[in-house]
C-alpha atoms as a PDB file:
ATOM      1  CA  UNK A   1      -5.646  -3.954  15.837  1.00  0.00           C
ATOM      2  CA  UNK A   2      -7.798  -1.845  13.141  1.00  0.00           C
ATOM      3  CA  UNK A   3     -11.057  -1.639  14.198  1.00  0.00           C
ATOM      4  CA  UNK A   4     -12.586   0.357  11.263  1.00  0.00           C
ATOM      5  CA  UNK A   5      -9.916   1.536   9.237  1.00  0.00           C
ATOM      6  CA  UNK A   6      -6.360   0.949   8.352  1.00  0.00           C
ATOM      7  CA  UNK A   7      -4.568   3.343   5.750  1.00  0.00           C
ATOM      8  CA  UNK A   8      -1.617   2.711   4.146  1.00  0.00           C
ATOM      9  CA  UNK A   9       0.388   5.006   1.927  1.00  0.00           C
ATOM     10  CA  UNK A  10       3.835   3.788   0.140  1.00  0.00           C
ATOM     11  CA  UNK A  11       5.504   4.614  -2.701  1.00  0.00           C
ATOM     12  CA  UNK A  12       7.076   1.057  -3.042  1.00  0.00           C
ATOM     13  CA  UNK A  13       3.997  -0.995  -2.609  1.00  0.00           C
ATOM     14  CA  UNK A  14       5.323  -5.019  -3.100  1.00  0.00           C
ATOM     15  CA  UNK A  15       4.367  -6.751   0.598  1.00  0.00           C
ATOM     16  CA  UNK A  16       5.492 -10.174   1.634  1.00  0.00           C
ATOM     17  CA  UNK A  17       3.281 -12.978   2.136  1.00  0.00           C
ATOM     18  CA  UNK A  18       2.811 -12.081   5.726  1.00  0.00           C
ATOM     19  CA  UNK A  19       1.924  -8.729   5.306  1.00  0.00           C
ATOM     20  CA  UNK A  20      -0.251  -9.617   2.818  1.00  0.00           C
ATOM     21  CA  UNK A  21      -2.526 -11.878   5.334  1.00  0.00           C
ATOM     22  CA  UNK A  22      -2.590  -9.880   8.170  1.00  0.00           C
ATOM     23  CA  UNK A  23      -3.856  -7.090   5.184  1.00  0.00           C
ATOM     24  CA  UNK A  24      -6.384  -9.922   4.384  1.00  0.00           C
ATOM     25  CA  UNK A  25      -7.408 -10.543   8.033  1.00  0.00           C
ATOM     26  CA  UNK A  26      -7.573  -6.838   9.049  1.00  0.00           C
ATOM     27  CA  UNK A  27     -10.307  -6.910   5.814  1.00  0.00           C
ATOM     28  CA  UNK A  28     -11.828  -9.491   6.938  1.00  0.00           C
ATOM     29  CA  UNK A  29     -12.590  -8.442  10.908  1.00  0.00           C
ATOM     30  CA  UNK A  30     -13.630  -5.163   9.510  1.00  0.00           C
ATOM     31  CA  UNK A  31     -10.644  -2.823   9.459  1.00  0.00           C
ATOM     32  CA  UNK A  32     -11.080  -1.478   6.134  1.00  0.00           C
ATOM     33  CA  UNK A  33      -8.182  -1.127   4.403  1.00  0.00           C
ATOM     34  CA  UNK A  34      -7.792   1.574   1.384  1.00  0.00           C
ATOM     35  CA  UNK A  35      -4.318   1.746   0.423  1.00  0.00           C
ATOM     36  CA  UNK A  36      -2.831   4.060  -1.622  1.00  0.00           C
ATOM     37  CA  UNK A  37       0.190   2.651  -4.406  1.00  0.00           C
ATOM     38  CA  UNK A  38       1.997   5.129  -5.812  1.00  0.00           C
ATOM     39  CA  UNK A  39       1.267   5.063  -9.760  1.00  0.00           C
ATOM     40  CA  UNK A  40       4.715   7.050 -11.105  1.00  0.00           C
ATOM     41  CA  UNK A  41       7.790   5.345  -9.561  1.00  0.00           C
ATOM     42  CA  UNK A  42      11.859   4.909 -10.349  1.00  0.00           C
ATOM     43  CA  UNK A  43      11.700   1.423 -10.096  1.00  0.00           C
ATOM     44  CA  UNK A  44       9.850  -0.350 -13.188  1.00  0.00           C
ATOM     45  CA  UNK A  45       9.886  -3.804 -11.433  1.00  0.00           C
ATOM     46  CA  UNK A  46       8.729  -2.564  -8.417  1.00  0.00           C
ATOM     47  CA  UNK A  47       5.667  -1.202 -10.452  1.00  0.00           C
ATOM     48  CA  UNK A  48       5.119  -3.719 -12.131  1.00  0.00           C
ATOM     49  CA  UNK A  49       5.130  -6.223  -9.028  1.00  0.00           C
ATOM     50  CA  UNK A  50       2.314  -3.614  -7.236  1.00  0.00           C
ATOM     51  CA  UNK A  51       0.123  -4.913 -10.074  1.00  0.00           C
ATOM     52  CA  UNK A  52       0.481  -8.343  -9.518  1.00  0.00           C
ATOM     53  CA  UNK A  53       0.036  -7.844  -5.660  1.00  0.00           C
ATOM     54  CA  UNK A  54      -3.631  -7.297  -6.786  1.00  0.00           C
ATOM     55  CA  UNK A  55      -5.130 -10.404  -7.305  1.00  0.00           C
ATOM     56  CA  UNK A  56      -4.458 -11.180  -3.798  1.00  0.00           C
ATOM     57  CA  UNK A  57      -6.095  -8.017  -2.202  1.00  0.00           C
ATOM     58  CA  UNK A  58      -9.683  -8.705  -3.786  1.00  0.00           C
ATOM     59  CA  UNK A  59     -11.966  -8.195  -0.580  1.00  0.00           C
ATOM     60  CA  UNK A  60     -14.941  -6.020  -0.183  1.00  0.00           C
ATOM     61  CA  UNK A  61     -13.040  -4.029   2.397  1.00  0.00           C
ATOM     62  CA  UNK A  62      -9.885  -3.679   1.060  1.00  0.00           C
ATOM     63  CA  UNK A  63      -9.464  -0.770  -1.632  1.00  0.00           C
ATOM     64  CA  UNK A  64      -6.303   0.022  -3.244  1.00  0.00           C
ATOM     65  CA  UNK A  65      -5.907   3.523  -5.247  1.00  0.00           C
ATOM     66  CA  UNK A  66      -3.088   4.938  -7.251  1.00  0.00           C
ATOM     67  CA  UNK A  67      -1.850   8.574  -6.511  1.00  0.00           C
ATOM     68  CA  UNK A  68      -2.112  10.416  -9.788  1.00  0.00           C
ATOM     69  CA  UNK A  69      -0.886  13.699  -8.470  1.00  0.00           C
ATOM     70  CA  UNK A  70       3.098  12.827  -9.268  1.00  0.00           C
ATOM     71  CA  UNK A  71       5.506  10.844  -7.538  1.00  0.00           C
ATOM     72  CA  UNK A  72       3.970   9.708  -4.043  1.00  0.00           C
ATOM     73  CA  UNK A  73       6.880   9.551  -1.435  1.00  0.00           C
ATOM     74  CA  UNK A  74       5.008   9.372   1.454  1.00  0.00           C
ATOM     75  CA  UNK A  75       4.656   6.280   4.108  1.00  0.00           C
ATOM     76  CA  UNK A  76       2.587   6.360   6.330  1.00  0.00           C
ATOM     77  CA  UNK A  77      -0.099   4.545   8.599  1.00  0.00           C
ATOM     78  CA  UNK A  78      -3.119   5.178  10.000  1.00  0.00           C
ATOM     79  CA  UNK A  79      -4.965   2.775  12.656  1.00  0.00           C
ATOM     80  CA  UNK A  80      -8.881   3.921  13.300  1.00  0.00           C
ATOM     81  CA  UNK A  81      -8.707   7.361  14.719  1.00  0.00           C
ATOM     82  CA  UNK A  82      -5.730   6.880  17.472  1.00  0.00           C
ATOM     83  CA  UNK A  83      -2.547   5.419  15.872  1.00  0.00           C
ATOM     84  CA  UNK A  84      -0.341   6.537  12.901  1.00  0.00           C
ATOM     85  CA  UNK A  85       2.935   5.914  12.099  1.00  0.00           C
ATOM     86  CA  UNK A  86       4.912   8.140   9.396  1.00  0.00           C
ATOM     87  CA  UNK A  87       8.360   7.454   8.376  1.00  0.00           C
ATOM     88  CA  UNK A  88      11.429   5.996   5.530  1.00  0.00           C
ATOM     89  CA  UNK A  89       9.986   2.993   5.585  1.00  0.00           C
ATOM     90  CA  UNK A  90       8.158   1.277   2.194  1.00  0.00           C
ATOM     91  CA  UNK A  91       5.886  -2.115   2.200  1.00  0.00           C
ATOM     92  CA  UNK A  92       8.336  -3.727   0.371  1.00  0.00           C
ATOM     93  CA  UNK A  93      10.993  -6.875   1.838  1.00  0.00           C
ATOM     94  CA  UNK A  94      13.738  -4.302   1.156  1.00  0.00           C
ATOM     95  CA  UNK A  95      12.824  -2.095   3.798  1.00  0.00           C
ATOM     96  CA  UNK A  96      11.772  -4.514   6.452  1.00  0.00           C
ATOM     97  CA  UNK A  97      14.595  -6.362   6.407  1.00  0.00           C
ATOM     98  CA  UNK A  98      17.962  -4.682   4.370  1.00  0.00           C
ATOM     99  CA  UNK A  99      17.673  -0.824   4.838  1.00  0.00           C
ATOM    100  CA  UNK A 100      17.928   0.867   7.812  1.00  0.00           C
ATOM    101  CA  UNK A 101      14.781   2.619   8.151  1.00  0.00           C
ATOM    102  CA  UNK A 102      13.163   4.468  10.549  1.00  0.00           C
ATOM    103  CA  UNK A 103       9.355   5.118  11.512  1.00  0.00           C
ATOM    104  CA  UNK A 104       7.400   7.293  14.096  1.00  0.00           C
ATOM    105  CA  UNK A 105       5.109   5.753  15.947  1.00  0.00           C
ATOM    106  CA  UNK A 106       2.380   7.705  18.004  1.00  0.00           C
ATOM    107  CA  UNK A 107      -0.625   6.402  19.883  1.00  0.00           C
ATOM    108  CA  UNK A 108      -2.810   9.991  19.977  1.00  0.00           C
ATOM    109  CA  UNK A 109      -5.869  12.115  18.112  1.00  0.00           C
ATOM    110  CA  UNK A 110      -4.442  14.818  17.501  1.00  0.00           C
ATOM    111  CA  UNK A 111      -1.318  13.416  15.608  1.00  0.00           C
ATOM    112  CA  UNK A 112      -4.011  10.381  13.664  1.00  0.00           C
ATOM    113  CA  UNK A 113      -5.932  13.438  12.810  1.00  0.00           C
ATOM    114  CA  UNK A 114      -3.680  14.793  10.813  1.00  0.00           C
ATOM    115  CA  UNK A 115      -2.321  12.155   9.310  1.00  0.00           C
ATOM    116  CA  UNK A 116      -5.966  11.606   8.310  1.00  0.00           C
ATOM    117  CA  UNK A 117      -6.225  14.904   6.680  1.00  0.00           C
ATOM    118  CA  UNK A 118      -2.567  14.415   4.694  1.00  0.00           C
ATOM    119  CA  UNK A 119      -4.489  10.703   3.164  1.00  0.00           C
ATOM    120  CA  UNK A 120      -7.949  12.559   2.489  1.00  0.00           C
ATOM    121  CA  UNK A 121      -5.594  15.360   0.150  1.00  0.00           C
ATOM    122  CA  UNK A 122      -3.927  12.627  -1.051  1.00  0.00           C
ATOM    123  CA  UNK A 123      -7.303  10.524  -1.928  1.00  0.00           C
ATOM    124  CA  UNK A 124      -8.800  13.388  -3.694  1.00  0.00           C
ATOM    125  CA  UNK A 125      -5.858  12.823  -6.384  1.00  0.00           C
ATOM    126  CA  UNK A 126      -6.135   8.760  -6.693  1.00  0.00           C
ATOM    127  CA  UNK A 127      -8.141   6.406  -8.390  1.00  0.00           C
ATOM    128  CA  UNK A 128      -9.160   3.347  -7.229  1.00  0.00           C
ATOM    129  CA  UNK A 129      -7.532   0.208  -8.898  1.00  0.00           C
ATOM    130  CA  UNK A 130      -8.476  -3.463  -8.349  1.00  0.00           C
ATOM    131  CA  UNK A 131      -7.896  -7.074  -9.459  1.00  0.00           C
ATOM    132  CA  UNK A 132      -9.928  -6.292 -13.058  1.00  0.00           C
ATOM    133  CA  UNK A 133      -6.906  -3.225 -13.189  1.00  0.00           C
ATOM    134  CA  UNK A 134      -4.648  -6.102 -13.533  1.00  0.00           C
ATOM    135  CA  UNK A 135      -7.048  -8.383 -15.354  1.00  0.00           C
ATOM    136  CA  UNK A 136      -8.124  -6.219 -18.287  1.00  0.00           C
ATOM    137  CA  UNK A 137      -3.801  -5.301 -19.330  1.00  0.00           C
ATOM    138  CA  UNK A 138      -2.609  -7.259 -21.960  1.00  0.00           C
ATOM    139  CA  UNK A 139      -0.584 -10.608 -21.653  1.00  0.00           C
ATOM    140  CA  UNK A 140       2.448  -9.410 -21.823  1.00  0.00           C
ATOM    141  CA  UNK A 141       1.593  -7.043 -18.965  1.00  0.00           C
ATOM    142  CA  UNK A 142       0.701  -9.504 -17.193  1.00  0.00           C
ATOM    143  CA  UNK A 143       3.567 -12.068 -17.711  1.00  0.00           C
ATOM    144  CA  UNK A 144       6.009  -9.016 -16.703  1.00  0.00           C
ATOM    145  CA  UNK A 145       3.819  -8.146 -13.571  1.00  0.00           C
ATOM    146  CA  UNK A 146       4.304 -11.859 -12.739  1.00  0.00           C
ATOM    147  CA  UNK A 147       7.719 -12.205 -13.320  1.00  0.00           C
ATOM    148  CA  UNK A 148       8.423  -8.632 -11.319  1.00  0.00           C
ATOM    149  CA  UNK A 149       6.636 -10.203  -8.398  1.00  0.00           C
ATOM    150  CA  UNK A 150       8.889 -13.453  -8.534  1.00  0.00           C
ATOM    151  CA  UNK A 151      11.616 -10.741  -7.836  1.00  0.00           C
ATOM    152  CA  UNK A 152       9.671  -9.089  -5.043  1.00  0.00           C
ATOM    153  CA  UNK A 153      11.593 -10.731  -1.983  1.00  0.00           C
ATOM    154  CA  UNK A 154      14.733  -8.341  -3.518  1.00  0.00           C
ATOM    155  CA  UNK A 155      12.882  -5.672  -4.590  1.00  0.00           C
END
């Protein structure tokens, strides 16, 4: 339903396939989408799978940046300037289907605002990553990041 923008922060960034397309359509119709990976996280293979998930996010509207500022622990949503959602839940297959997790949903200004403000702060201590990120690491980078993301359905 993103309009103009669609926000995503998690810690445990490793979508499934259908995640991934509806992030490609959302692009596509104009709902830009930055995204923000965390770049310091307890799970190596989980890290390592973010960086494969990569070479599938290469669109002109869809930016991905890695919070610098320590360990990001944060999920959260925002929707254009009316929904957010903030809550336990990562993009990973783990959450949406094994844990019990739990998100907040609300449909309002006031609340999107300030979830807004909490993804600006957390902006202003990222940098933006993309598919030449992934590109320019060595082989055996790569051959890791590939084999995490073979593991990403358990992850």
């Amino acid at each position: 339903m993103a309009e103009r923008r669609l926000w995503i922060a998690s810690p445990y960034f490793v979508p499934d396939e259908g995640i991934l397309q509806a992030l490609q359509l959302a692009a596509i119709r104009g709902g830009g989408s930055p995204d923000i990976a965390a770049d310091e996280t307890r799970c190596v293979f989980v890290w390592l799978a973010s960086f494969a998930m990569l070479t599938e996010l290469t669109h002109p509207n869809i930016h991905i940046h890695r919070f610098t500022g320590g360990f990001l622990h944060q999920k959260a949503l925002l929707v254009d300037e009316t929904f957010a959602a903030v809550g336990t839940a990562n993009f990973d297959n783990r959450s949406f289907r094994l844990n019990f997790e739990i998100t907040l949903a609300v449909s309002g200004s006031g609340f999107a605002s300030d979830v807004t403000k909490m993804f600006e702060s957390d902006f202003a201590e990222s940098v933006q990553v993309g598919r030449d990120n992934y590109e320019s690491r060595p082989f055996y980078f790569k051959t890791a990041a590939q084999a995490a993301r073979l593991l990403a359905p358990i992850l």
